[in-house]
Protein backbone atom coordinates (compact mmCIF):
# COMPACT_ATOMS: atom_id res chain seq x y z
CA UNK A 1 0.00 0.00 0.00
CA UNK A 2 1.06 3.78 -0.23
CA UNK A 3 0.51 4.30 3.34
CA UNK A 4 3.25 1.39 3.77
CA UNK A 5 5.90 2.40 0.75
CA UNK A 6 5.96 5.83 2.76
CA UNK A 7 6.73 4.60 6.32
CA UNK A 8 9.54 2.26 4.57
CA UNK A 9 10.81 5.38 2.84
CA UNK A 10 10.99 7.34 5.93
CA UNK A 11 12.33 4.61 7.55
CA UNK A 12 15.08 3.86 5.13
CA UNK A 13 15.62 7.86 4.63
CA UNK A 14 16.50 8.63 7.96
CA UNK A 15 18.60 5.18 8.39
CA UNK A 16 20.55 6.72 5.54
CA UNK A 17 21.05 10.19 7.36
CA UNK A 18 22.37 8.71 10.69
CA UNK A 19 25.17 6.93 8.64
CA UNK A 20 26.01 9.48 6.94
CA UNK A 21 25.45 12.65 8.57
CA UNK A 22 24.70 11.96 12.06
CA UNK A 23 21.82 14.10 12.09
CA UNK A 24 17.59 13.23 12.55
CA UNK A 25 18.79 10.28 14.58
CA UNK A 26 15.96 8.36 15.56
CA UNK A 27 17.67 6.27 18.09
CA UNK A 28 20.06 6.28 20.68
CA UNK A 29 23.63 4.88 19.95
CA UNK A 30 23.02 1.73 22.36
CA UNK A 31 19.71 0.55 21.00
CA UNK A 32 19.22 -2.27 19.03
CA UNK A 33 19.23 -1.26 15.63
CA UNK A 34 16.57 -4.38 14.51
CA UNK A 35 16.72 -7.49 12.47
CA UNK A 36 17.38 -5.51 9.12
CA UNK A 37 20.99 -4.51 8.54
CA UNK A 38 22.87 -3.32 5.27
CA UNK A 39 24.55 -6.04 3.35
CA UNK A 40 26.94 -6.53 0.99
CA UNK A 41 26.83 -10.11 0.63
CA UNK A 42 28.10 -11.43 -2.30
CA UNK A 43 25.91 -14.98 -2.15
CA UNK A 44 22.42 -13.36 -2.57
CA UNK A 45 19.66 -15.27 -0.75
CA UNK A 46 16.52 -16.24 -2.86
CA UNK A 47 12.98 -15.57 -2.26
CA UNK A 48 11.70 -19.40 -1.64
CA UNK A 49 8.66 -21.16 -0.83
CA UNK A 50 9.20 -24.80 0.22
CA UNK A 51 7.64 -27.31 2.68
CA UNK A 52 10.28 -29.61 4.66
CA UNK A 53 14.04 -30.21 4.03
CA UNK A 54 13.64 -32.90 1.15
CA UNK A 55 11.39 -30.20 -1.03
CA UNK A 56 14.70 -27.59 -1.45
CA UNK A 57 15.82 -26.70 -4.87
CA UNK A 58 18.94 -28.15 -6.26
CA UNK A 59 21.98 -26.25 -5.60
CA UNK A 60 22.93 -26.70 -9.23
CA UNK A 61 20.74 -24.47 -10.29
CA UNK A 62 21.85 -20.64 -10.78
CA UNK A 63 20.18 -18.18 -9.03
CA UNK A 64 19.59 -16.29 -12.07
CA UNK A 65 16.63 -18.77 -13.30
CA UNK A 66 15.26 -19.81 -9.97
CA UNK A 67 11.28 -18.67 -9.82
CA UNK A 68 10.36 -16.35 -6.84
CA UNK A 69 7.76 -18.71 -5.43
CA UNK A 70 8.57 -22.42 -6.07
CA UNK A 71 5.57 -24.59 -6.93
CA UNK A 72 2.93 -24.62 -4.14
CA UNK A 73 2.71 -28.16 -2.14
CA UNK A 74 -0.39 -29.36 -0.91
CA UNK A 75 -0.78 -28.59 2.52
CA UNK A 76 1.35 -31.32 4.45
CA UNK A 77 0.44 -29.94 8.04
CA UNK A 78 3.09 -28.09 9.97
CA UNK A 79 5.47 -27.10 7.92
CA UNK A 80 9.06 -25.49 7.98
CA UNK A 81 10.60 -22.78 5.87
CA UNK A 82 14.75 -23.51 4.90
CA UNK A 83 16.17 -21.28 3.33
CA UNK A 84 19.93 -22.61 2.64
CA UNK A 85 21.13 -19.57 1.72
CA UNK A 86 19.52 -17.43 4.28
CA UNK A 87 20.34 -18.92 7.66
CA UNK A 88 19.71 -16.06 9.22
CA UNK A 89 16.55 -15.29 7.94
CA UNK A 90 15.45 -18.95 8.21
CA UNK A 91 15.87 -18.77 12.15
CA UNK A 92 13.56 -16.03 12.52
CA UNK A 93 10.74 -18.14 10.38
CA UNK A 94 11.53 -20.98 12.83
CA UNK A 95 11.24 -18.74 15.72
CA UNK A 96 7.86 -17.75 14.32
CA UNK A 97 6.78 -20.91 14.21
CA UNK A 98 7.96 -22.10 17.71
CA UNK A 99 5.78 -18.89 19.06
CA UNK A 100 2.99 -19.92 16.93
CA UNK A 101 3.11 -23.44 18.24
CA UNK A 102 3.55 -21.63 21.76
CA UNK A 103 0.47 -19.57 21.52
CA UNK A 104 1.70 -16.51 20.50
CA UNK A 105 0.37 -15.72 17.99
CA UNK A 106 0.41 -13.18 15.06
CA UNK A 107 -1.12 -9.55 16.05
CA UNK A 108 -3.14 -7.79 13.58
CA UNK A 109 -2.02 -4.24 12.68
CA UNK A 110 -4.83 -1.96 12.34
CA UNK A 111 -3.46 0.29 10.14
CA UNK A 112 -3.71 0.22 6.23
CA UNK A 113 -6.36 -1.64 4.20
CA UNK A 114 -5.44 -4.70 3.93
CA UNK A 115 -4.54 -7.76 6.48
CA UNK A 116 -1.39 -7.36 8.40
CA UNK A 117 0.13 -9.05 11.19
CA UNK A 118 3.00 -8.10 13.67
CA UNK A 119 5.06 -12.05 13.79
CA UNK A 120 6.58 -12.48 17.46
CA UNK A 121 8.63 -14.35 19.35
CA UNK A 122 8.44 -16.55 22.44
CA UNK A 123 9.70 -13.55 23.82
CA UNK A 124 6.50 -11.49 22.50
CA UNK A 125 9.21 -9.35 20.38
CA UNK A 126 8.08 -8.29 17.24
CA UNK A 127 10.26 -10.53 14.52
CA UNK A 128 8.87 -9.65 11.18
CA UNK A 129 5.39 -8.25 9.41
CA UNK A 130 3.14 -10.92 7.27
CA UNK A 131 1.01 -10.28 4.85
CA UNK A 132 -1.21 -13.03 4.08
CA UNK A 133 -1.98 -13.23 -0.09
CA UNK A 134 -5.87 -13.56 0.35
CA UNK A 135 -6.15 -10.62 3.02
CA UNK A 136 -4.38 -8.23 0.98
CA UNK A 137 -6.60 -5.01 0.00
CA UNK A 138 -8.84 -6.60 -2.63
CA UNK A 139 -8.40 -10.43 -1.29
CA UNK A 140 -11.59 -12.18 -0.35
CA UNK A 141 -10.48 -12.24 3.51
CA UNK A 142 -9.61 -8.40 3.88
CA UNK A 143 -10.59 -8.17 7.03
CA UNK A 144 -10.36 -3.96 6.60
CA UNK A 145 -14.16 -2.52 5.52
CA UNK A 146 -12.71 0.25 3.26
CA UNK A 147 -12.07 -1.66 0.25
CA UNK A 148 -15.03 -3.70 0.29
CA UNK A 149 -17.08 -0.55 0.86
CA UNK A 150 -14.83 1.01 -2.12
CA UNK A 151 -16.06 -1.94 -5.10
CA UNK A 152 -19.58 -1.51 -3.60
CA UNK A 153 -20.08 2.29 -3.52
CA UNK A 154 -17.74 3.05 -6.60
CA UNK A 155 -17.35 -0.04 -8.63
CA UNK A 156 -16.33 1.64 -12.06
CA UNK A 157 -13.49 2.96 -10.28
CA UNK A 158 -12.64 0.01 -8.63
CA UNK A 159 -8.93 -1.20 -7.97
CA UNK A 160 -6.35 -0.13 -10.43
CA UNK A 161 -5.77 -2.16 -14.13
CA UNK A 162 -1.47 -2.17 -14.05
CA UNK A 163 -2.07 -4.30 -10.86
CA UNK A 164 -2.83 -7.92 -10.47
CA UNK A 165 -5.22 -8.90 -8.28
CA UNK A 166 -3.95 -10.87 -5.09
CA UNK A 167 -0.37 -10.68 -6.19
CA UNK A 168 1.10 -7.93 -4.01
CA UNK A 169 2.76 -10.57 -1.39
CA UNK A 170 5.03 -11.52 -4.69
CA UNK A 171 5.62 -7.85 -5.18
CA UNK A 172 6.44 -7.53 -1.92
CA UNK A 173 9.57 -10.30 -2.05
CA UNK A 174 10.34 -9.57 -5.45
CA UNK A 175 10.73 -5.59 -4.31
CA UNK A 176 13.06 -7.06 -1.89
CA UNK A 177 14.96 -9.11 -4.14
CA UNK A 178 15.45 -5.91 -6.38
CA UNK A 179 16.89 -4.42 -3.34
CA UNK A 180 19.60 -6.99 -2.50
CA UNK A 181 20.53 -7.12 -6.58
CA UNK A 182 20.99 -3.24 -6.99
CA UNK A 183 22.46 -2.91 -3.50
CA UNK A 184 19.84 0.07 -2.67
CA UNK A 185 19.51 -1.08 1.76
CA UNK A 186 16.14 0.46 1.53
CA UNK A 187 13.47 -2.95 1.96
CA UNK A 188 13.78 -5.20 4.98
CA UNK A 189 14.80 -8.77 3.75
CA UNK A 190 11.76 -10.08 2.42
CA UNK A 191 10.48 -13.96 1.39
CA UNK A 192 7.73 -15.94 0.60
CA UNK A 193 6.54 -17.99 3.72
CA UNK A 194 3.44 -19.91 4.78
CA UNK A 195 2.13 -19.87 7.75
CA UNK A 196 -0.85 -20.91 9.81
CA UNK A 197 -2.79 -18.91 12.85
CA UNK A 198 -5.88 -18.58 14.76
CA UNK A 199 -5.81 -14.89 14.90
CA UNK A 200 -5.82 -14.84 10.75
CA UNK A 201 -8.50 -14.06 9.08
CA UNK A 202 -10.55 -17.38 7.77
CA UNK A 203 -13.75 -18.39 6.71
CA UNK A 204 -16.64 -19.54 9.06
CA UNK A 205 -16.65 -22.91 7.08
CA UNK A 206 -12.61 -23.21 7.19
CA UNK A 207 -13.35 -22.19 10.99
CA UNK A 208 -15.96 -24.92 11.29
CA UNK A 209 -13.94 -27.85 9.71
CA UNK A 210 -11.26 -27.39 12.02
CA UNK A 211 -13.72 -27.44 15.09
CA UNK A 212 -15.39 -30.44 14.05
CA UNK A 213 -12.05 -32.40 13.12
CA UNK A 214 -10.51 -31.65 16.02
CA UNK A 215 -13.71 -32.67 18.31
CA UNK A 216 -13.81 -36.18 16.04
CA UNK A 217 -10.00 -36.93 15.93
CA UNK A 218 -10.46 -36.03 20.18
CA UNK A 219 -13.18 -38.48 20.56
CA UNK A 220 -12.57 -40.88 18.07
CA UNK A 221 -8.51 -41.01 17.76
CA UNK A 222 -8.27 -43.62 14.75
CA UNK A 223 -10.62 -41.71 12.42
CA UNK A 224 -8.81 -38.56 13.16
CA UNK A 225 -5.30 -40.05 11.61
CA UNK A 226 -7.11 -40.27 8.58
CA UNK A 227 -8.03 -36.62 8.24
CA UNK A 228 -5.75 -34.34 5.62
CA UNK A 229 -5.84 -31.49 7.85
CA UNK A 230 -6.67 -30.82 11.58
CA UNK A 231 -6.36 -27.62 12.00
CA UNK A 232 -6.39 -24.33 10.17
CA UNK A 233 -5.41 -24.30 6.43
CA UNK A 234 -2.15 -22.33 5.85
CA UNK A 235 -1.65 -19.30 4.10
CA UNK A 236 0.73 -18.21 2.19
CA UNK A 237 2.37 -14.69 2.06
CA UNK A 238 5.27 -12.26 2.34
CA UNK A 239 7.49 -12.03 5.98
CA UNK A 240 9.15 -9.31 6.15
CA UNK A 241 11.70 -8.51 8.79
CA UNK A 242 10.70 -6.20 11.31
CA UNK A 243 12.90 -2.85 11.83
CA UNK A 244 12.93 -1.08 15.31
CA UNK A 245 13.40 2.08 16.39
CA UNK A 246 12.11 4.38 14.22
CA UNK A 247 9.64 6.68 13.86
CA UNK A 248 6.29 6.98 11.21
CA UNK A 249 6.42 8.96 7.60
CA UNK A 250 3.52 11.48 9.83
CA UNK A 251 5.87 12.09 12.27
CA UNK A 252 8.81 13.09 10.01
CA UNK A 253 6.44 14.91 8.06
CA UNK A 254 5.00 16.77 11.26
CA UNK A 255 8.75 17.75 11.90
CA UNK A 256 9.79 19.06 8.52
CA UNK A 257 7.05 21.54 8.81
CA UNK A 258 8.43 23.29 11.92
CA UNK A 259 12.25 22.45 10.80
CA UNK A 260 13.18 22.57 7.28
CA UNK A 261 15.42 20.22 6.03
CA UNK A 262 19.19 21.90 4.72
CA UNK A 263 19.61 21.96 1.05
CA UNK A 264 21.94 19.07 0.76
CA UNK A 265 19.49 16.50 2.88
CA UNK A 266 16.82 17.27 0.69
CA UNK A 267 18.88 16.22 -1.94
CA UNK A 268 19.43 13.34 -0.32
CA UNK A 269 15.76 12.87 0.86
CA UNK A 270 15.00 13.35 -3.22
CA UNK A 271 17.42 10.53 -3.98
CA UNK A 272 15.51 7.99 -1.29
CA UNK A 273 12.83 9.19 -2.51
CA UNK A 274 13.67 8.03 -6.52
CA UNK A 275 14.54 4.53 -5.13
CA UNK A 276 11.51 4.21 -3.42
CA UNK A 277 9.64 4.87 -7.18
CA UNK A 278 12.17 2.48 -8.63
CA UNK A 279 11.12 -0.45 -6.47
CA UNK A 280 7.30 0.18 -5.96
């Protein structure tokens, strides 16, 4: 969404600025400066989809012709993300899923139109944002009113044509794949992940099915075995890494009113700002 390009851009703006001039610092020197650092890594990680160990690509294969989402498995239960050239990024899916299987789960972020969760930790710290592909803003399980009240009160100016529908999770990896290629350090590390949660947005009938499977396989263990799926389906969507300490686009904006940025940061703000264009 817009709303979510320009708190990145802000985000990435300012990061810039501390580096380079010291100035608009939005943290103190001895905080944690977040899961997302700069990178010059010369192995570039790939934006994967996979279920289990045995479903990874072959390393053969160059990077250069590997698809951003690998072909969709059927859903095989609990599943876990590897990403062999991300090891980094692969422990922060697994600690997702630990919290998940902990009870912690994924917080919805009220903000925007679309579906958005904050992903924790079994320490309740916020590891990374998901964005599940049928919640975005014109997915059938937006929980958010405004678009749904947008195609039914103006319907002929519904949604925009250079944009296809439900594919803004790939957008959203493939942004950050840009990123890494082109060296820009302005998208958190990005990926394709599926995951599962009660505090996502389903269906009453997916809602239902898991109810009544659960109360069979419960009361009558050896029919349960033979069930697909006991719980929720999984979705599938983009994680993004969550950044800390940092303030909103409004509140930057709020500030440049009263202080005026010096001529050579707003050539540097224009500069962020190109990038941002580039990638969205």
């Amino acid at each position: 969404s817009s709303g979510a390009s320009a708190s990145r851009f802000f985000y990435f703006f300012f990061k810039s600025m501390t580096s380079e001039q010291g100035k608009l610092r939005a943290i103190n020197a001895g905080d944690d400066p977040g899961l997302y650092q700069d990178s010059d890594e010369q192995n570039l990680p790939d934006v994967t989809f996979s279920v289990g160990t045995s479903l990874a690509c072959s390393a053969s294969r160059t990077r250069e012709s590997q698809p951003l989402l690998r072909r969709m498995e059927p859903d095989l239960g609990t599943t876990a993300e590897t990403f062999p050239d991300d090891p980094q990024f692969a422990a922060v899916v697994r600690e997702a899923f630990t919290a998940i299987e902990s009870g912690i789960y994924p917080e919805r972020i009220y903000q925007g139109s679309s579906g958005s969760y904050f992903v924790k930790n079994c320490e309740r710290t916020k590891i990374a944002v998901y964005k599940p592909k049928d919640e975005e803003p014109y997915g059938r399980l937006n929980p958010k009113w405004t678009k749904w009240m947008h195609k039914l009160c103006c319907p002929c100016c519904f949604g925009r044509s250079c944009l296809v529908p439900n594919q803004g999770y790939l957008s959203e990896a493939g942004a950050s794949l840009v990123d890494q290629k082109l060296q820009l350090n302005i998208v958190p590390k990005t990926k394709v992940v599926k995951l599962v949660s009660e505090t996502f947005n389903y269906s009453a009938l997916d809602r239902a099915k898991a109810r009544t499977k659960k109360n069979v396989t419960e009361r009558f263990p050896k029919v349960g075995r033979h069930f697909h799926r006991i719980g929720l389906p999984h979705k599938v969507g983009s994680f993004q890494l969550y950044v800390e300490g940092y303030q909103d686009a409004d509140y930057w904006l709020r500030k440049f009113e009263s202080e005026p940025l010096p001529p050579e940061l707003q050539r540097m703000f224009q500069f962020q700002f190109e990038r941002l264009v580039v990638l969205d």
